[in-house]
PDB file of N, CA and C in Angstrom:
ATOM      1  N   UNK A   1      96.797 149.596  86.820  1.00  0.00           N
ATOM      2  CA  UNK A   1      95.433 149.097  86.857  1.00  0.00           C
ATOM      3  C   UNK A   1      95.151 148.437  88.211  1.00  0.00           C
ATOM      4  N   UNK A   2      96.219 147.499  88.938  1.00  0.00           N
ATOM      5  CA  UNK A   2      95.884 147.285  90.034  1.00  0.00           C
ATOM      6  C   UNK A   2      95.905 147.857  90.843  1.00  0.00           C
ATOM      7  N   UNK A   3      96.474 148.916  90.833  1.00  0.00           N
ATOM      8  CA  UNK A   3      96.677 150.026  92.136  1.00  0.00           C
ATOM      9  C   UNK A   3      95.527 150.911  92.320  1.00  0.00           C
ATOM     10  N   UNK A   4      95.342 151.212  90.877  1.00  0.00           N
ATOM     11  CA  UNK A   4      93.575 151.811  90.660  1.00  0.00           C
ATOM     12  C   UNK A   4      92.268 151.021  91.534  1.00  0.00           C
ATOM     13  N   UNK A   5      92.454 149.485  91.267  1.00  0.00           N
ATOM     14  CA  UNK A   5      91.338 148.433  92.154  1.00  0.00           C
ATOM     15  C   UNK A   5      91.484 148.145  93.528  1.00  0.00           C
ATOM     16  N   UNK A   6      93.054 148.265  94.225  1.00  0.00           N
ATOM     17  CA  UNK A   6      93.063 148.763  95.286  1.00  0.00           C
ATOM     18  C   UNK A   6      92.420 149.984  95.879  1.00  0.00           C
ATOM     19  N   UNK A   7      92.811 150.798  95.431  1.00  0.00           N
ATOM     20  CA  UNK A   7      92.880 151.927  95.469  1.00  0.00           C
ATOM     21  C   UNK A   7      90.928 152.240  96.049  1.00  0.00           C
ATOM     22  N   UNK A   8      90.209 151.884  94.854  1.00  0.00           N
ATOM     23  CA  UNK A   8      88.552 151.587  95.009  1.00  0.00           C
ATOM     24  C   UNK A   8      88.159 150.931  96.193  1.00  0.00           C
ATOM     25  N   UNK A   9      88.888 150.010  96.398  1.00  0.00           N
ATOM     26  CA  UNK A   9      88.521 148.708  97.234  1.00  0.00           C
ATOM     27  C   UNK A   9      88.605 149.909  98.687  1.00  0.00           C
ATOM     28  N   UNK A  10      89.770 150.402  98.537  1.00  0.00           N
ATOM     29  CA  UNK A  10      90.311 151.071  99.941  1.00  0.00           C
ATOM     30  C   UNK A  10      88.475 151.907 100.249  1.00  0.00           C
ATOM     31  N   UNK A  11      88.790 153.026  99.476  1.00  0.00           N
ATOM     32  CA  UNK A  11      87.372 153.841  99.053  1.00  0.00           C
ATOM     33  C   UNK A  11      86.014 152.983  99.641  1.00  0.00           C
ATOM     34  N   UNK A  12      85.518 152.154  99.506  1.00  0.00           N
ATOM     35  CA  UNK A  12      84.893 151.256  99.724  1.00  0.00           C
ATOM     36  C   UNK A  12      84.521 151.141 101.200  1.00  0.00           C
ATOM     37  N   UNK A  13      85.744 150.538 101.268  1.00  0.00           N
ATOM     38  CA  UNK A  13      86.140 149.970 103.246  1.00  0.00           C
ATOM     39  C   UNK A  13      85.861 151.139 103.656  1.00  0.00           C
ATOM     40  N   UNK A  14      86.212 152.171 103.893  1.00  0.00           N
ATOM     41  CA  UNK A  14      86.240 153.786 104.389  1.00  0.00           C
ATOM     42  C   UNK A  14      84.941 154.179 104.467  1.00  0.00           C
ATOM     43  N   UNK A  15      83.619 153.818 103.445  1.00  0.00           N
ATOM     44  CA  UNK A  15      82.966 154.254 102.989  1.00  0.00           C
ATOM     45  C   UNK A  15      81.709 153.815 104.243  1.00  0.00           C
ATOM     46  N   UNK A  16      81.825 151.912 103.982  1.00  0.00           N
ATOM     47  CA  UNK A  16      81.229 151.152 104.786  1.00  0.00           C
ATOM     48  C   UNK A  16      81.628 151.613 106.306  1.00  0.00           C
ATOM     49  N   UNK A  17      82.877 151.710 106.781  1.00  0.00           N
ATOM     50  CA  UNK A  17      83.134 151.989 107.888  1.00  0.00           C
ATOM     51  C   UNK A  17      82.431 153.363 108.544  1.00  0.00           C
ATOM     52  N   UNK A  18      82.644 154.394 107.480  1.00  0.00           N
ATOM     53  CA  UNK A  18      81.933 155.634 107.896  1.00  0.00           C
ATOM     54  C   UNK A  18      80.532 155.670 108.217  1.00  0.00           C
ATOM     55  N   UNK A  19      80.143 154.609 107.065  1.00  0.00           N
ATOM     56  CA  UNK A  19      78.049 154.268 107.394  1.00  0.00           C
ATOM     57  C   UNK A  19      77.642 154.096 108.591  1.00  0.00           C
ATOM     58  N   UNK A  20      78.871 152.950 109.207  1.00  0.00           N
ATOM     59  CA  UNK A  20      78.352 152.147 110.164  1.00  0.00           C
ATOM     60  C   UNK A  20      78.506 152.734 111.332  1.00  0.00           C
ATOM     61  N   UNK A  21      79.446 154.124 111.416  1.00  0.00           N
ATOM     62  CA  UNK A  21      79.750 154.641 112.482  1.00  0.00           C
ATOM     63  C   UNK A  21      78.824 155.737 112.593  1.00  0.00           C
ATOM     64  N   UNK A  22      78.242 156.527 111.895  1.00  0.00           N
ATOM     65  CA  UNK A  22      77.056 157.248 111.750  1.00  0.00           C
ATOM     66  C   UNK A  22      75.515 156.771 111.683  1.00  0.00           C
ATOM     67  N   UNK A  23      75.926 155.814 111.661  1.00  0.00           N
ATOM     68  CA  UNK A  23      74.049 155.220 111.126  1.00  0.00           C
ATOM     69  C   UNK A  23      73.579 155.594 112.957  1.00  0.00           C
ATOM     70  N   UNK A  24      74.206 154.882 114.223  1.00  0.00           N
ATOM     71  CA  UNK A  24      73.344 155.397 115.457  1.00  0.00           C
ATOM     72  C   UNK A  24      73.199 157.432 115.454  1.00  0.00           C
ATOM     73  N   UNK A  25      73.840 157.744 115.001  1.00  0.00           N
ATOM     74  CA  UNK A  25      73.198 159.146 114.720  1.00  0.00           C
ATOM     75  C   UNK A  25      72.503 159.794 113.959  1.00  0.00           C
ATOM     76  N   UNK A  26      72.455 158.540 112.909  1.00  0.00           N
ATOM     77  CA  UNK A  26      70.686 158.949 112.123  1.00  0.00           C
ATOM     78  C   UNK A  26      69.166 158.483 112.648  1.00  0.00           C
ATOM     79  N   UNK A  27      70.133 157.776 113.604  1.00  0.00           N
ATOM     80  CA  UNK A  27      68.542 157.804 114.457  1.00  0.00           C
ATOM     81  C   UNK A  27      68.066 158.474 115.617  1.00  0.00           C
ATOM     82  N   UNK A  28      68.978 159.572 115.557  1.00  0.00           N
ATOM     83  CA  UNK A  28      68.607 160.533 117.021  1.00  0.00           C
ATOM     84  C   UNK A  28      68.122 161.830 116.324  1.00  0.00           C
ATOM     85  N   UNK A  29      67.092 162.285 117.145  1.00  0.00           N
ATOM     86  CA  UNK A  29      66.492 163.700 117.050  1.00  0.00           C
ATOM     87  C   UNK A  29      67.259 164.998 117.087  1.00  0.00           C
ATOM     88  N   UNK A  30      67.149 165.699 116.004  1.00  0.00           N
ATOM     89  CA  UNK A  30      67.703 166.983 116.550  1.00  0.00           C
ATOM     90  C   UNK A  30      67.915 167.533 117.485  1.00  0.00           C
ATOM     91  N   UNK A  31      66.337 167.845 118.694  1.00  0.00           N
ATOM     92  CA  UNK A  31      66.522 168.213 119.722  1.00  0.00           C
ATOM     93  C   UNK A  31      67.658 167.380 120.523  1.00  0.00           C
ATOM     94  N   UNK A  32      67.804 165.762 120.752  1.00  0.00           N
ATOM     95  CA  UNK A  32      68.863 164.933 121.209  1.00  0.00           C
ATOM     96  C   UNK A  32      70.401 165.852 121.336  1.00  0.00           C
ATOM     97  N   UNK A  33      70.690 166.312 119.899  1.00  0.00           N
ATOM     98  CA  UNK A  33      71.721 166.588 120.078  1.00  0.00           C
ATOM     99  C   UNK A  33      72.484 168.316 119.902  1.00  0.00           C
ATOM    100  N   UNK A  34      71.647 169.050 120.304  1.00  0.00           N
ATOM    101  CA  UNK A  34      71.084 170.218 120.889  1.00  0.00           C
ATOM    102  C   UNK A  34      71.476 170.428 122.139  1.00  0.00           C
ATOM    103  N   UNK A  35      72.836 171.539 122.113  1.00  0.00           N
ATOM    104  CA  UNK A  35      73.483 171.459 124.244  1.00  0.00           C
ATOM    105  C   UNK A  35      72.319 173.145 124.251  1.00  0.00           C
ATOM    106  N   UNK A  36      72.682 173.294 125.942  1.00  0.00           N
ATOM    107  CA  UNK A  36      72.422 174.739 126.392  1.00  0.00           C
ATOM    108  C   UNK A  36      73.670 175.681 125.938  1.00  0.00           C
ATOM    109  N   UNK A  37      73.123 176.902 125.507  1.00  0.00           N
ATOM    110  CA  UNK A  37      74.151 177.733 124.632  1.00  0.00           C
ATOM    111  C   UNK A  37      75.236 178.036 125.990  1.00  0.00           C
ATOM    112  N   UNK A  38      76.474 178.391 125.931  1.00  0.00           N
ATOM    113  CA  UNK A  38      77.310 178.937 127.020  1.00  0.00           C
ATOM    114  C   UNK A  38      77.024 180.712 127.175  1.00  0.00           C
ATOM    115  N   UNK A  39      76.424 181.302 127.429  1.00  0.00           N
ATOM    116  CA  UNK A  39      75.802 182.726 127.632  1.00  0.00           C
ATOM    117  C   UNK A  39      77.058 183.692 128.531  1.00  0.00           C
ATOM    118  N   UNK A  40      77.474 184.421 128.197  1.00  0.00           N
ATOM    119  CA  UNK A  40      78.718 185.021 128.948  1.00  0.00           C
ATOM    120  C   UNK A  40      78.686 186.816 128.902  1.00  0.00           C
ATOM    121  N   UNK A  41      79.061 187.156 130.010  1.00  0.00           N
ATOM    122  CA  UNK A  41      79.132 188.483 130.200  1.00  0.00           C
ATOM    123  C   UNK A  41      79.440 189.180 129.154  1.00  0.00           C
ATOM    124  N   UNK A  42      79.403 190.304 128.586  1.00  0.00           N
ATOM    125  CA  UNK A  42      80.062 191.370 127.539  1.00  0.00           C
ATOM    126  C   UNK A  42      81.287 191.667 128.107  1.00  0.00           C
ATOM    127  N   UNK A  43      81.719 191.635 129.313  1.00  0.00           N
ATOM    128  CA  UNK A  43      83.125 192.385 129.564  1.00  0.00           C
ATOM    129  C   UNK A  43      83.821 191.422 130.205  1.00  0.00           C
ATOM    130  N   UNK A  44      83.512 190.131 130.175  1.00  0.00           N
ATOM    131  CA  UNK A  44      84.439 189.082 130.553  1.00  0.00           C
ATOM    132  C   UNK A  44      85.930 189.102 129.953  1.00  0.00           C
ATOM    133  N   UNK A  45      87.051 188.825 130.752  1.00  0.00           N
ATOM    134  CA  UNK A  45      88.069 188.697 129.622  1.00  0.00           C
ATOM    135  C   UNK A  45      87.712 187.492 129.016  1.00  0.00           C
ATOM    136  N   UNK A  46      88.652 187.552 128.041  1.00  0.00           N
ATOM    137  CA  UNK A  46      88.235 186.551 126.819  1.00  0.00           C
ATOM    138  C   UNK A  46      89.687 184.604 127.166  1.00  0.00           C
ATOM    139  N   UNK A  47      89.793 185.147 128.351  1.00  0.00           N
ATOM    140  CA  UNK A  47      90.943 184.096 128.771  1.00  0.00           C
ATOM    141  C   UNK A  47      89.990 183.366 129.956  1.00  0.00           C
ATOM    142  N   UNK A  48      88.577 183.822 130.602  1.00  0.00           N
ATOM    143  CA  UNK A  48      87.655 183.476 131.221  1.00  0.00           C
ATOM    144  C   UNK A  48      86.833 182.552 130.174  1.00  0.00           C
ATOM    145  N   UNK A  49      86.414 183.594 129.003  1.00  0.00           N
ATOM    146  CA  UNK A  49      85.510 182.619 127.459  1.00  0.00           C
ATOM    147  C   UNK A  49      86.450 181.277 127.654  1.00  0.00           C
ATOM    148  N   UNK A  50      87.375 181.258 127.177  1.00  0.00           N
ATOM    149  CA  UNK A  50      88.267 180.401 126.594  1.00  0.00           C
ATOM    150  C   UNK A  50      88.469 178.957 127.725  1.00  0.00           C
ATOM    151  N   UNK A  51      88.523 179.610 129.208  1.00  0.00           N
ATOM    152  CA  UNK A  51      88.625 178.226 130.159  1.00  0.00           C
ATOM    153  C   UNK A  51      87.683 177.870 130.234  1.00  0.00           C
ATOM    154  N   UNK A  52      86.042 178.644 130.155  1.00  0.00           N
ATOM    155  CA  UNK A  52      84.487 178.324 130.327  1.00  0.00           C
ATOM    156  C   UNK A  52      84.654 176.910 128.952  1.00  0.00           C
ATOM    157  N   UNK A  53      84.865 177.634 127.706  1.00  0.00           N
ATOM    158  CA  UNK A  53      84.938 176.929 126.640  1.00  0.00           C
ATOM    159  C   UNK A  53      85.177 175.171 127.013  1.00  0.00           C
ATOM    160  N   UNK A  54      86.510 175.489 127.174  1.00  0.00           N
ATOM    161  CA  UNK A  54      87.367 174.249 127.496  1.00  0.00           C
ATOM    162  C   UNK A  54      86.992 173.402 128.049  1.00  0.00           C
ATOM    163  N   UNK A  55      86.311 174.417 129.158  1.00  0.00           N
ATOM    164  CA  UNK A  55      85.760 173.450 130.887  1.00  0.00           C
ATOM    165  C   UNK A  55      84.600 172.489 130.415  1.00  0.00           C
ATOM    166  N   UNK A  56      83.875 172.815 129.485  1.00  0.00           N
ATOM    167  CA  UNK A  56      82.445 172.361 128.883  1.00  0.00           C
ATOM    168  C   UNK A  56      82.526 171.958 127.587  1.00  0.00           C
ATOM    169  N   UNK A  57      83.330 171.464 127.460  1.00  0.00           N
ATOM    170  CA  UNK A  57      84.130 171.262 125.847  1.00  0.00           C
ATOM    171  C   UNK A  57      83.047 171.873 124.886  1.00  0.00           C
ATOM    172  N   UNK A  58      83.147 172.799 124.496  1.00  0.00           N
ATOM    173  CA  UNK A  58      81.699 173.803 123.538  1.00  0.00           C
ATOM    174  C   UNK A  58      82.899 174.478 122.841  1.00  0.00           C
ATOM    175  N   UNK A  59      82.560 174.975 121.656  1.00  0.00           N
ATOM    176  CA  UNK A  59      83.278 175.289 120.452  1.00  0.00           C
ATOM    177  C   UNK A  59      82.997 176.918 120.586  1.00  0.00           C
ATOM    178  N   UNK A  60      81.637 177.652 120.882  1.00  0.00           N
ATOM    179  CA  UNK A  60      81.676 178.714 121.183  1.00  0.00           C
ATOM    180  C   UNK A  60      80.661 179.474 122.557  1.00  0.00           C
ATOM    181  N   UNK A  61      80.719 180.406 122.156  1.00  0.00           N
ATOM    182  CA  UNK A  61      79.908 181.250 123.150  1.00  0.00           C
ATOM    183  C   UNK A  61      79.275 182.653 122.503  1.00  0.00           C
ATOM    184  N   UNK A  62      78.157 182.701 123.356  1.00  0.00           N
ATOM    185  CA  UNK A  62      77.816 184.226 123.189  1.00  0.00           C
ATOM    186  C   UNK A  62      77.459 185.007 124.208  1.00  0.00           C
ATOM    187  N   UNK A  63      77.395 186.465 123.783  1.00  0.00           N
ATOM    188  CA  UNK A  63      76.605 187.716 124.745  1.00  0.00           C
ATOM    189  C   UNK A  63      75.832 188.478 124.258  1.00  0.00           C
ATOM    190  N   UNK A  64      75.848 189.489 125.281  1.00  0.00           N
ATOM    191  CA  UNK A  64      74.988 190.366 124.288  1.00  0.00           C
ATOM    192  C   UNK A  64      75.834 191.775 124.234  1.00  0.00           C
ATOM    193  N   UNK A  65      75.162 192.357 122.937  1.00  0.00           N
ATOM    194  CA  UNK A  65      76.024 193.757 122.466  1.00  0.00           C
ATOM    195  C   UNK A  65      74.430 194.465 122.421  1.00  0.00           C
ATOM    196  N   UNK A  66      74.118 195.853 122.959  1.00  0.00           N
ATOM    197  CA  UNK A  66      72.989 196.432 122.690  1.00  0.00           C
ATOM    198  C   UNK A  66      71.881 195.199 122.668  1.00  0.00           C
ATOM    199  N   UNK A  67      71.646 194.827 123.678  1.00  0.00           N
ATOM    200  CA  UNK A  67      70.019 193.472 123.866  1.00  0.00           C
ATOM    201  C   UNK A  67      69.986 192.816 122.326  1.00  0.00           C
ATOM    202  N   UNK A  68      71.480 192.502 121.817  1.00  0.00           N
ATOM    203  CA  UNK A  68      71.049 191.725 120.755  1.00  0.00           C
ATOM    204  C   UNK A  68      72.123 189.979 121.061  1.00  0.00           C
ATOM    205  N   UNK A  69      71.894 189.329 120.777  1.00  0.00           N
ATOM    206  CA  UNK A  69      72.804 188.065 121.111  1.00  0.00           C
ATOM    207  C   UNK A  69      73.496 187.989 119.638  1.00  0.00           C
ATOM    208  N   UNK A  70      74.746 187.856 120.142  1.00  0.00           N
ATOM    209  CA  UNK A  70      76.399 187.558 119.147  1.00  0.00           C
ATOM    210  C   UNK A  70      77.052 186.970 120.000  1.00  0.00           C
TER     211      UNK A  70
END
């Protein structure tokens, strides 16, 4: 039973802590946090994607295949 009310209490702290660390990003605009896409050749090697990536810390990239963007 006490390990259970710990246990809550912990839950709790975590909970408050998470609020308080997000609440300045409920007050920013979408557009705010909105980068420029990384746009990359179709025949780039993909070890070029990957240092572009890195260099600009961005999670992905795209090109185009037939004038369509992927």
């Amino acid at each position: 039973m006490y390990s259970k009310f710990i246990e809550n209490k912990m839950v709790q702290n975590l909970s408050l802590k998470l609020y308080d660390s997000l609440s300045n990003l409920s007050e920013q605009t979408v557009n705010s946090l909105m980068e420029e896409p990384l746009m990359t050749e179709n025949n780039l090697p993909v070890s070029k994607v990957i240092g572009s990536l890195i260099e600009r810390n961005l999670y992905e990239s795209f090109t185009t295949v037939d004038k369509k963007y992927v």
